[in-house]
Protein backbone atom coordinates (compact mmCIF):
# COMPACT_ATOMS: atom_id res chain seq x y z
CA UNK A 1 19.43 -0.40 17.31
CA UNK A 2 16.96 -3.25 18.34
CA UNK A 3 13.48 -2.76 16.38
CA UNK A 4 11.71 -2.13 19.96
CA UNK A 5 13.97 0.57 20.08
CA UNK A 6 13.59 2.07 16.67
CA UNK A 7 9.44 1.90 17.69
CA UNK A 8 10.30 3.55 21.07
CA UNK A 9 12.47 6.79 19.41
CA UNK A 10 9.29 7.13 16.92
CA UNK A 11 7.17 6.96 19.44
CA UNK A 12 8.50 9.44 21.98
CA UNK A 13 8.64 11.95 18.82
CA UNK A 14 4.61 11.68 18.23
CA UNK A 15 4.25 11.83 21.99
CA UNK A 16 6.51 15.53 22.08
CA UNK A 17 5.22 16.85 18.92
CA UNK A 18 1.83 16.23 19.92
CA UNK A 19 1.32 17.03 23.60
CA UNK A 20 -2.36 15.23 23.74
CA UNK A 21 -1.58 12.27 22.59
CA UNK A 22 -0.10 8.82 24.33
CA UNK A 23 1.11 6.67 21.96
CA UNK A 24 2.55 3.44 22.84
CA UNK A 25 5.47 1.76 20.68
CA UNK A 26 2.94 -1.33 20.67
CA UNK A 27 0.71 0.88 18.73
CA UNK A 28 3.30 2.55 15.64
CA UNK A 29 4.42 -1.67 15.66
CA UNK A 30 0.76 -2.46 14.84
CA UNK A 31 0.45 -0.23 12.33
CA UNK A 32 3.44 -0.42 10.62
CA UNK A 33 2.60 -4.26 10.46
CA UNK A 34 -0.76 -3.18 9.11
CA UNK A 35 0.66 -0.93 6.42
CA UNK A 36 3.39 -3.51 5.44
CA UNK A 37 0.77 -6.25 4.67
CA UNK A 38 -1.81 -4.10 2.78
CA UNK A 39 1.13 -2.80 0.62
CA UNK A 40 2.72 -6.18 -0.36
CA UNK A 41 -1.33 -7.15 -1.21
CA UNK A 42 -1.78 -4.65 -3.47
CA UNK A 43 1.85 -5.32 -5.08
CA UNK A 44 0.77 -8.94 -5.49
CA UNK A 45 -2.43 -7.41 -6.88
CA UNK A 46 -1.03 -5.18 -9.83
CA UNK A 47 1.46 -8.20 -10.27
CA UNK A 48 -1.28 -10.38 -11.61
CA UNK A 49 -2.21 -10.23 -15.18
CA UNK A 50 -6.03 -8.30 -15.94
CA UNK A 51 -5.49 -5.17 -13.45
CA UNK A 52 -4.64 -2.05 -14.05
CA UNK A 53 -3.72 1.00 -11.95
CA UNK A 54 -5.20 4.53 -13.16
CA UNK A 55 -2.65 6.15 -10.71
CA UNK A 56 -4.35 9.70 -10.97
CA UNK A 57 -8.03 8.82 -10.07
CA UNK A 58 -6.42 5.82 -7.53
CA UNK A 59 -8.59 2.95 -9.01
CA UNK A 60 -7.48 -0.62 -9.73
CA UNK A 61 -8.84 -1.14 -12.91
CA UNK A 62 -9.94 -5.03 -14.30
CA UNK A 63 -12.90 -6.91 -15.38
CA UNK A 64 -15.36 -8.28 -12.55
CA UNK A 65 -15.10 -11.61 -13.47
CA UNK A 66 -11.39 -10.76 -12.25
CA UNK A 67 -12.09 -9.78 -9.40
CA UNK A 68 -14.63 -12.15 -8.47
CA UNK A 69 -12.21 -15.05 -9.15
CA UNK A 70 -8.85 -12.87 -7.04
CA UNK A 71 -11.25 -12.35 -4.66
CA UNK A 72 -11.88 -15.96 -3.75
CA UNK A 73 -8.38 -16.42 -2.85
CA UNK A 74 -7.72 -13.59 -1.81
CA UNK A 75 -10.90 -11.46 0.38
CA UNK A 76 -8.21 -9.08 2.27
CA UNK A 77 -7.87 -6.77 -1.21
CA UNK A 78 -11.87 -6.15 -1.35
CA UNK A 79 -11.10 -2.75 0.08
CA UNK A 80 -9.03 -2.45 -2.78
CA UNK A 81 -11.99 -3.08 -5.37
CA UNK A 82 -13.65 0.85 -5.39
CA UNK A 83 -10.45 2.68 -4.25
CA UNK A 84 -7.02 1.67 -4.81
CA UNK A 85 -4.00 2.36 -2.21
CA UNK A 86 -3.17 5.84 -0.88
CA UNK A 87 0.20 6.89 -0.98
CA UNK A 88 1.23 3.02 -2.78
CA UNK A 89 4.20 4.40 -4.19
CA UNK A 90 6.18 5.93 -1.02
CA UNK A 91 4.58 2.92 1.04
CA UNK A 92 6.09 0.44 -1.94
CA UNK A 93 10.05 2.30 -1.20
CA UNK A 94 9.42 1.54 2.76
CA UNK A 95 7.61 -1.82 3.09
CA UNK A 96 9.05 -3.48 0.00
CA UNK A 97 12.60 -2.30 -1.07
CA UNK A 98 12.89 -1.18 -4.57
CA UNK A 99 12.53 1.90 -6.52
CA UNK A 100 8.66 2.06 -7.30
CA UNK A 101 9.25 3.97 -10.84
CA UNK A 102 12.18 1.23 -12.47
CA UNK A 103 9.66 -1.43 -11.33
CA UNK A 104 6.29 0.13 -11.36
CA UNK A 105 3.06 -1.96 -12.82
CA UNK A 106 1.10 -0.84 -15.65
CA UNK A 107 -0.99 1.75 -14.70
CA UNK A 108 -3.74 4.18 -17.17
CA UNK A 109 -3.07 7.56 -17.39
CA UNK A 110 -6.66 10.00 -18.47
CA UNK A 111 -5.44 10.05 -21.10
CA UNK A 112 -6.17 6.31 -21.85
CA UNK A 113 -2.94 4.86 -22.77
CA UNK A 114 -0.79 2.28 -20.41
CA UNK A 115 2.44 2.75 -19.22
CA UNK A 116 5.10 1.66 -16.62
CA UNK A 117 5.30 4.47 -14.63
């Protein structure tokens, strides 16, 4: 099935499952592009050395002198700064193709210690 085609069945299941709406496959493609790019950022992100995810409150933890220098290079995770990525984990098994726990970045539990998962 072409990809316009995979957009189209997803589309016309929004549009019957939600009567008021008219959503066009243009739309679910934009978004899906959307989604695909923020998730790979924030993969890059926890990939670099000095951040840390605390997976239970959702905040990328590092110094600010870390993120003052990733920011240079990179401005597009700034919305990643106060808040980290909703749902990163089921967005990492779509948009990225591997099993988020084998490969899963450091991240701080409340209890204070670092782990993999």
């Amino acid at each position: 099935m072409a990809i316009r085609q995979r957009f189209q069945c997803i589309v016309d299941i929004i549009n019957h499952r939600y009567n008021d709406l008219n959503v066009m496959a243009e739309q679910v493609y934009g978004h899906n592009t959307d989604m695909e790019s923020e998730c790979h950022a924030f993969t890059r992100l926890l990939d670099t050395e000095g951040y840390l995810w605390d997976k239970e409150s959702n905040v990328v933890l590092a110094t600010e002198a870390r993120w003052e220098n990733y920011l240079v290079a990179h401005p597009f995770v700034a919305k990643f700064c106060n808040k980290g990525y909703e749902h990163y984990r089921e967005l990492q098994r779509i948009f990225c193709d591997v099993d988020p726990i084998a490969t899963a970045a450091p991240v701080r539990s409340t209890s204070g210690g670092v782990s993999g998962s």
